[in-house]
C-alpha atoms as a PDB file:
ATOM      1  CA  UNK A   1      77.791  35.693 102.358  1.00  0.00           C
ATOM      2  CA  UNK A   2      80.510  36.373 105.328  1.00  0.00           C
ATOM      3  CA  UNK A   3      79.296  36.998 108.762  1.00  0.00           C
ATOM      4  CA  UNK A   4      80.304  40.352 110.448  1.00  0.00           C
ATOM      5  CA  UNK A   5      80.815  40.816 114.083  1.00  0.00           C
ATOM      6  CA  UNK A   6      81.157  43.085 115.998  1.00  0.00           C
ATOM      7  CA  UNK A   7      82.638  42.508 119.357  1.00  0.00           C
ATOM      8  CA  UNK A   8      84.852  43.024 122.769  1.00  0.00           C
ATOM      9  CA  UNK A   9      84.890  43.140 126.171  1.00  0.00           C
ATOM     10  CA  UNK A  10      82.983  45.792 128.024  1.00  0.00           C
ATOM     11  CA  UNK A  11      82.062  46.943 131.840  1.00  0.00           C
ATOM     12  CA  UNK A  12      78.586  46.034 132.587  1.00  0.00           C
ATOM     13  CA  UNK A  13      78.020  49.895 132.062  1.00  0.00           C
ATOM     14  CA  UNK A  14      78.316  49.550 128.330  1.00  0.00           C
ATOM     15  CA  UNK A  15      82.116  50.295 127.873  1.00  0.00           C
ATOM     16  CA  UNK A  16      85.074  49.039 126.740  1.00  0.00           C
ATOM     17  CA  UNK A  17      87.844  51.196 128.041  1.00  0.00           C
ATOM     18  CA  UNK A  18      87.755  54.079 130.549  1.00  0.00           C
ATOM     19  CA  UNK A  19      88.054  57.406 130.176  1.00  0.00           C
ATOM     20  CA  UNK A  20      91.714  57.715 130.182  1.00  0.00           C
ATOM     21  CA  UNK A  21      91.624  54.577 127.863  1.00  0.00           C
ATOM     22  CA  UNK A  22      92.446  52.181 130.747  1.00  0.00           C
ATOM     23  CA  UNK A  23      91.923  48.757 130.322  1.00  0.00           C
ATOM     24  CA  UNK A  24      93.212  47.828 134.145  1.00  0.00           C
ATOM     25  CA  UNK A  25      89.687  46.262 134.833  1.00  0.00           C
ATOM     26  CA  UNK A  26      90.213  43.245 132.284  1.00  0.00           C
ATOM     27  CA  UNK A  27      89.917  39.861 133.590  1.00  0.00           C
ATOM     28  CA  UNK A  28      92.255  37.921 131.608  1.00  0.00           C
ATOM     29  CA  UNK A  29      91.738  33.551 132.399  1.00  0.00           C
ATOM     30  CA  UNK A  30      92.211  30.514 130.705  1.00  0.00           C
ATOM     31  CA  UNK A  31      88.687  30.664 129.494  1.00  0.00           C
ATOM     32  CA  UNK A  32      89.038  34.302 127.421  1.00  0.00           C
ATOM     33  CA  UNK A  33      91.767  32.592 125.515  1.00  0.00           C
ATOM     34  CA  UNK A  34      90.078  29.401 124.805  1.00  0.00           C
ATOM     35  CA  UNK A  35      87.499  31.878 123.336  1.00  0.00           C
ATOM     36  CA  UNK A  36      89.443  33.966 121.425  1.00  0.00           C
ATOM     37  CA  UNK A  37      91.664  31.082 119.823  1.00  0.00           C
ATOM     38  CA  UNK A  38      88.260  29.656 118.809  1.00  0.00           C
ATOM     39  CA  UNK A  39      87.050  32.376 117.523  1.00  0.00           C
ATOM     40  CA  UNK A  40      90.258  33.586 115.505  1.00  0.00           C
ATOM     41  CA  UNK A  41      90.033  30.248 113.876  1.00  0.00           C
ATOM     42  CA  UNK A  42      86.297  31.581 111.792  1.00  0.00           C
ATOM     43  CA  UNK A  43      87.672  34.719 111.028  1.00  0.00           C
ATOM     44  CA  UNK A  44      90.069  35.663 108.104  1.00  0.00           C
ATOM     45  CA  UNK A  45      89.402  39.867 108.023  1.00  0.00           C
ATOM     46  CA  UNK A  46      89.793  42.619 110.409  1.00  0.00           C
ATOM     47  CA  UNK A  47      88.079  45.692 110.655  1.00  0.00           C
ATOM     48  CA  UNK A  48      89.715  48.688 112.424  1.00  0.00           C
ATOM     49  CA  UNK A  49      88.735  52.798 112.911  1.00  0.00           C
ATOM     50  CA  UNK A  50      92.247  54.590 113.286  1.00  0.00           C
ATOM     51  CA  UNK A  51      91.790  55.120 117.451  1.00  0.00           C
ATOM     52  CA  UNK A  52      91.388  51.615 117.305  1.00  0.00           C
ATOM     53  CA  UNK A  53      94.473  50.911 115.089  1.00  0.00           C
ATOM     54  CA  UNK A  54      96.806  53.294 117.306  1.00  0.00           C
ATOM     55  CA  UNK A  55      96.048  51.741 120.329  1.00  0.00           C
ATOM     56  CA  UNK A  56      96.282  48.524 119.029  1.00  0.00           C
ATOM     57  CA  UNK A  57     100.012  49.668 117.243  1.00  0.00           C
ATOM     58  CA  UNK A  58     101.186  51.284 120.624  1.00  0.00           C
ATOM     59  CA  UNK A  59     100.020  48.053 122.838  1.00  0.00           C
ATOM     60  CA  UNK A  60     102.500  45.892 119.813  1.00  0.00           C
ATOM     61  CA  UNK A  61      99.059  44.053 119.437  1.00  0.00           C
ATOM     62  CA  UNK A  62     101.037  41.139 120.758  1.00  0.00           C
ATOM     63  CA  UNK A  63     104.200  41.266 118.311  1.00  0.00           C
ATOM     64  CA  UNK A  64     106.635  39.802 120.399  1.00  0.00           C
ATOM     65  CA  UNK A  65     104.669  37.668 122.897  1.00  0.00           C
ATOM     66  CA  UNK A  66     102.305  36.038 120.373  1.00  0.00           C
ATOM     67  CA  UNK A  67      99.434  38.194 120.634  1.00  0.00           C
ATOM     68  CA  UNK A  68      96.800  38.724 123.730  1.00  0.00           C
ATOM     69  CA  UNK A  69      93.825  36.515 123.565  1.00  0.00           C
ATOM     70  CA  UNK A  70      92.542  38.725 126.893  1.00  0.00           C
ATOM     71  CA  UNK A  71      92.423  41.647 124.936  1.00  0.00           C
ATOM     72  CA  UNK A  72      90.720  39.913 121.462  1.00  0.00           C
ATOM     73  CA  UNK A  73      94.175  40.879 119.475  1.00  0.00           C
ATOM     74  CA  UNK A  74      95.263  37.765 117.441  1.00  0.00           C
ATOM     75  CA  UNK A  75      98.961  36.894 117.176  1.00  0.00           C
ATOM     76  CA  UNK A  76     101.568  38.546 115.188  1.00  0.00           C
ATOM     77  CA  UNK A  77     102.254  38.017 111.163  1.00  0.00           C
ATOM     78  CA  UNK A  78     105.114  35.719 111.115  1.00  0.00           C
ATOM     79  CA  UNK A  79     107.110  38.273 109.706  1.00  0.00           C
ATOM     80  CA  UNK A  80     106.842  40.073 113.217  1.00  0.00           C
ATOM     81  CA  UNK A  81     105.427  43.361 112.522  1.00  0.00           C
ATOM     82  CA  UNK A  82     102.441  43.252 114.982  1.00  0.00           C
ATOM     83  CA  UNK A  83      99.547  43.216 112.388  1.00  0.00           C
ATOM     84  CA  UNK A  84      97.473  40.175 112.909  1.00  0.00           C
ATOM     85  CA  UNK A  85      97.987  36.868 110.470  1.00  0.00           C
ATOM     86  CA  UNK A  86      94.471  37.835 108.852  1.00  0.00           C
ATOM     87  CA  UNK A  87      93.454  40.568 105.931  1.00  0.00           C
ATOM     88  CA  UNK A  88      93.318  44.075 108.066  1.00  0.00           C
ATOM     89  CA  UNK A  89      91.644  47.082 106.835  1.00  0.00           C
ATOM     90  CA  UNK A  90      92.272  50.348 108.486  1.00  0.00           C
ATOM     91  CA  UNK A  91      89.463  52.658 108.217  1.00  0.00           C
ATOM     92  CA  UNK A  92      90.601  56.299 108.203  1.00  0.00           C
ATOM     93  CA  UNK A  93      89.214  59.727 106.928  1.00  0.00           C
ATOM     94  CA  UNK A  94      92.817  61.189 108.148  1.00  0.00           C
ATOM     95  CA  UNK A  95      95.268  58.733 107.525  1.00  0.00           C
ATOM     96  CA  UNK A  96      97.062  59.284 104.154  1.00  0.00           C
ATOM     97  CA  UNK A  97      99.782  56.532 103.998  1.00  0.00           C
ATOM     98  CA  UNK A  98      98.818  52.863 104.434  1.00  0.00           C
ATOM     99  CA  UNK A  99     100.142  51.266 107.440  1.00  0.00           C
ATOM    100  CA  UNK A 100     102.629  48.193 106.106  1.00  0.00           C
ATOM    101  CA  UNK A 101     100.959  45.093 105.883  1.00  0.00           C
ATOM    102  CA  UNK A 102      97.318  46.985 106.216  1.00  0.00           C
ATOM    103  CA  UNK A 103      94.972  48.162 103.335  1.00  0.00           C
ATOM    104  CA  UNK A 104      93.868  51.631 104.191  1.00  0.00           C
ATOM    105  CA  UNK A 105      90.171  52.426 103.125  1.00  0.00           C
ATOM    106  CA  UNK A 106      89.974  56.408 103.250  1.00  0.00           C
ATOM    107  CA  UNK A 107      85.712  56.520 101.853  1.00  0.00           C
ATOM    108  CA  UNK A 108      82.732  54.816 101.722  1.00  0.00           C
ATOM    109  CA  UNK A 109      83.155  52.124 104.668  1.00  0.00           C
ATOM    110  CA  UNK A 110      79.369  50.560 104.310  1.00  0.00           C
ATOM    111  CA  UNK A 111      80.444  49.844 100.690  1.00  0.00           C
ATOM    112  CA  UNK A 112      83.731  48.407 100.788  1.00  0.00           C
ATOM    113  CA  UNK A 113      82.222  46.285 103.575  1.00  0.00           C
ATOM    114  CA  UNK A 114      79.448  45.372 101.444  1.00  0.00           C
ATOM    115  CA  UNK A 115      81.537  44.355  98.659  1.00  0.00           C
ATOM    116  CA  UNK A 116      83.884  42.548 101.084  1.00  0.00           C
ATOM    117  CA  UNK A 117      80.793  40.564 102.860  1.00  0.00           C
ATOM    118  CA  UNK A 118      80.388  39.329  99.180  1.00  0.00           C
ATOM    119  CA  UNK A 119      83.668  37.691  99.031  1.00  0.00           C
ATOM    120  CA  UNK A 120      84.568  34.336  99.585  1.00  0.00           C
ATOM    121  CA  UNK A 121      86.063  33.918 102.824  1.00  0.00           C
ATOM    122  CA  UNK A 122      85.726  32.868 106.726  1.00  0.00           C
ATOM    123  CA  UNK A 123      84.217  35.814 109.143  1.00  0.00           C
ATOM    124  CA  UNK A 124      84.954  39.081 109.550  1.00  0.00           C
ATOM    125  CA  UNK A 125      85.880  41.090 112.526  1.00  0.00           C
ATOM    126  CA  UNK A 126      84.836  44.566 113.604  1.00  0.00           C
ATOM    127  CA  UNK A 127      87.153  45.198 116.267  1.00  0.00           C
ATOM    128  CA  UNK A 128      87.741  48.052 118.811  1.00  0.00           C
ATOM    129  CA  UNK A 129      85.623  51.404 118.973  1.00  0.00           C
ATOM    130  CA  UNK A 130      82.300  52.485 117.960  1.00  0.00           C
ATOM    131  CA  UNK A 131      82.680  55.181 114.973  1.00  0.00           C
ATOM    132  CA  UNK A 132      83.023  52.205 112.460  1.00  0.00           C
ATOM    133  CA  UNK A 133      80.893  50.012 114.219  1.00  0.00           C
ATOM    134  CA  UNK A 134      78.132  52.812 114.226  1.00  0.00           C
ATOM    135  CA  UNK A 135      78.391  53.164 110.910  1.00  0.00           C
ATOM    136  CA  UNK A 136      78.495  49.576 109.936  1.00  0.00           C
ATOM    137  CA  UNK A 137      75.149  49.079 112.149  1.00  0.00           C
ATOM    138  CA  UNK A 138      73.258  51.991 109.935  1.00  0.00           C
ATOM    139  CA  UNK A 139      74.047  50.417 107.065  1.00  0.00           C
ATOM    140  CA  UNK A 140      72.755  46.896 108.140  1.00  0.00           C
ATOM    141  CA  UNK A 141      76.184  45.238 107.418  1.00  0.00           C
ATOM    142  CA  UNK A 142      77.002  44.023 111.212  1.00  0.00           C
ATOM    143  CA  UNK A 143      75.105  40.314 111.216  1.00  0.00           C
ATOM    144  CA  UNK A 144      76.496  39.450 115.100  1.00  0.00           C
ATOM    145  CA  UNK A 145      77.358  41.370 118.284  1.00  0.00           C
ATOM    146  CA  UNK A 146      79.220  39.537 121.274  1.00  0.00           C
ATOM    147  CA  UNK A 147      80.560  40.260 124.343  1.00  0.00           C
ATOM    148  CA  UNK A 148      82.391  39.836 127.459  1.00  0.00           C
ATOM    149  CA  UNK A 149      80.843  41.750 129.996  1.00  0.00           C
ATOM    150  CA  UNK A 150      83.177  42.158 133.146  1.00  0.00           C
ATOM    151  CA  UNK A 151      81.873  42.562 136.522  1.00  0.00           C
ATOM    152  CA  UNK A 152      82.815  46.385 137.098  1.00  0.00           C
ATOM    153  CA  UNK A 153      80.918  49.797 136.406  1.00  0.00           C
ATOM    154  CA  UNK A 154      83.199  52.011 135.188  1.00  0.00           C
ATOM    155  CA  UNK A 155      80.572  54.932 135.042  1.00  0.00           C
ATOM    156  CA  UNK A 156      82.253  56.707 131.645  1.00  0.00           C
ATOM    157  CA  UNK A 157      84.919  55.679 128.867  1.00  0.00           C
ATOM    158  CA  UNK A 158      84.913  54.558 125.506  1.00  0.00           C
ATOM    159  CA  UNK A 159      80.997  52.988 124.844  1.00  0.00           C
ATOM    160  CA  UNK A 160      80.714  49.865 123.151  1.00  0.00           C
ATOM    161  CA  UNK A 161      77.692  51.051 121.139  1.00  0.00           C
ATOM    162  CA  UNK A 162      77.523  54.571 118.966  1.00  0.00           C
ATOM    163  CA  UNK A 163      75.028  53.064 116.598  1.00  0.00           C
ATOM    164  CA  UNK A 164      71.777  55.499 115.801  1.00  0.00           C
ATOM    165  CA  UNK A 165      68.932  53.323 115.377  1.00  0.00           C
ATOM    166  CA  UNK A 166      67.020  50.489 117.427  1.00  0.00           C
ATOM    167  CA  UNK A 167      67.806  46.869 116.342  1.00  0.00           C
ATOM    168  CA  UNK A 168      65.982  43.604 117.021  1.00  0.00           C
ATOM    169  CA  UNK A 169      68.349  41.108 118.440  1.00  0.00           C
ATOM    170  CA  UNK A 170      68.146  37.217 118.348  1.00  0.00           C
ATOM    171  CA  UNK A 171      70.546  35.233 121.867  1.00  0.00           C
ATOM    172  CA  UNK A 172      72.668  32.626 119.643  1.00  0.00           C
ATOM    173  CA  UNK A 173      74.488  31.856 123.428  1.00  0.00           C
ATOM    174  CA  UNK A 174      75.639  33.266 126.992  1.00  0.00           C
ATOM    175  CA  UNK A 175      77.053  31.795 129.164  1.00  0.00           C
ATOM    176  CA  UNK A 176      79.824  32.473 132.752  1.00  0.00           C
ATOM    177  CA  UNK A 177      83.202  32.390 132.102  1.00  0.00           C
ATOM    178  CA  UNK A 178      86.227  32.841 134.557  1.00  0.00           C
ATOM    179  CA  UNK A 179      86.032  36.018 136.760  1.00  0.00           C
ATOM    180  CA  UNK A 180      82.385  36.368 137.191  1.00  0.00           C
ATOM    181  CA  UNK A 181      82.153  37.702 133.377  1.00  0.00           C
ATOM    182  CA  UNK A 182      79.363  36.497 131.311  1.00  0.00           C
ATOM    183  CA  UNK A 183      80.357  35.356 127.752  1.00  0.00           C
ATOM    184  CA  UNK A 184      76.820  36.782 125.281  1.00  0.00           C
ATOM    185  CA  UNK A 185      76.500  36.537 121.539  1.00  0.00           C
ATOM    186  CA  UNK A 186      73.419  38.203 120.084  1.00  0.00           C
ATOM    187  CA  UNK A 187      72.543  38.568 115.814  1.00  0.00           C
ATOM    188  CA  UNK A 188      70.698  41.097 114.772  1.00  0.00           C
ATOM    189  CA  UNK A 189      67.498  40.284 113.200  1.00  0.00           C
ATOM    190  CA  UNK A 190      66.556  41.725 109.894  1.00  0.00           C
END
């Protein structure tokens, strides 16, 4: 079975954007990119909730420079439309036309996940916000959680976590990276 994580950078407050959406407290290094290159490598899936996708789409999620590993967005397709060079699923209640390049899954996200998690296949990636995630969590189908946590309070913004019930988690690793941020990857315990 796949492995499912959910993950990003966050403030040591718990968030991972401010409340304005501003991501000026990012500490981009060397060491973030080693990281995310790594970890793009297990991965062949992408999970995203439509605030995720938008802000994503209107940052080019790296189109034309080769993607951000600071911000966890892998590199463009090779055909250069922005959408990463994995299988992305857009997860939208509202969104009526699929975004090119990007299956659009309009009901039941625990079981398409589900299904998915029973495909062959590297990792899968729950990226961005916490409506999916939060849902994902309640229905037991997020196996890992890891995160960057950055030196800064930002005291509100976007939360990392929405999810609505306690869960037991086991440290796989943490460790300090570049910028006084401390690299953590936790799986949840069932």
């Amino acid at each position: 079975m796949r492995t499912v994580t959910y993950g990003a950078a966050c403030s040591l407050d718990g968030f991972i954007a401010g409340s304005d959406g501003a991501l000026d407290w990012l500490h981009f290094s060397r060491d973030v990119e080693d990281v995310m290159g790594a970890y793009w490598s297990t991965v062949d899936a992408v999970l995203m909730g439509r605030k995720t996708w938008e802000f994503a789409a209107a940052q080019g999620m790296g189109a034309e420079s080769g993607g951000d590993p600071g911000q966890g967005i892998p590199s463009a397709s090779s055909d250069g439309s922005g959408i990463p060079a994995v299988a992305t699923y857009l997860f939208s209640r509202t969104l009526t036309e699929p975004q090119p390049g990007v299956e659009l899954v309009s009901s039941d996200a625990a079981g398409f996940v589900k299904h998915l998690k029973d495909q062959p296949g590297k990792g899968i990636c729950v990226m961005g916000g916490g409506e999916l995630a939060g849902s994902l969590f309640d229905a037991g189908l997020i196996d890992e959680i890891s995160l960057n946590v950055h030196p800064v309070l930002l005291g509100s913004g976007v939360p990392f976590f929405q999810q609505t019930r306690r869960l037991a988690l086991e440290l796989a690793e943490a460790r300090t990276i570049a910028g006084g941020c401390v690299l953590m990857t936790y799986r949840v315990r069932n």
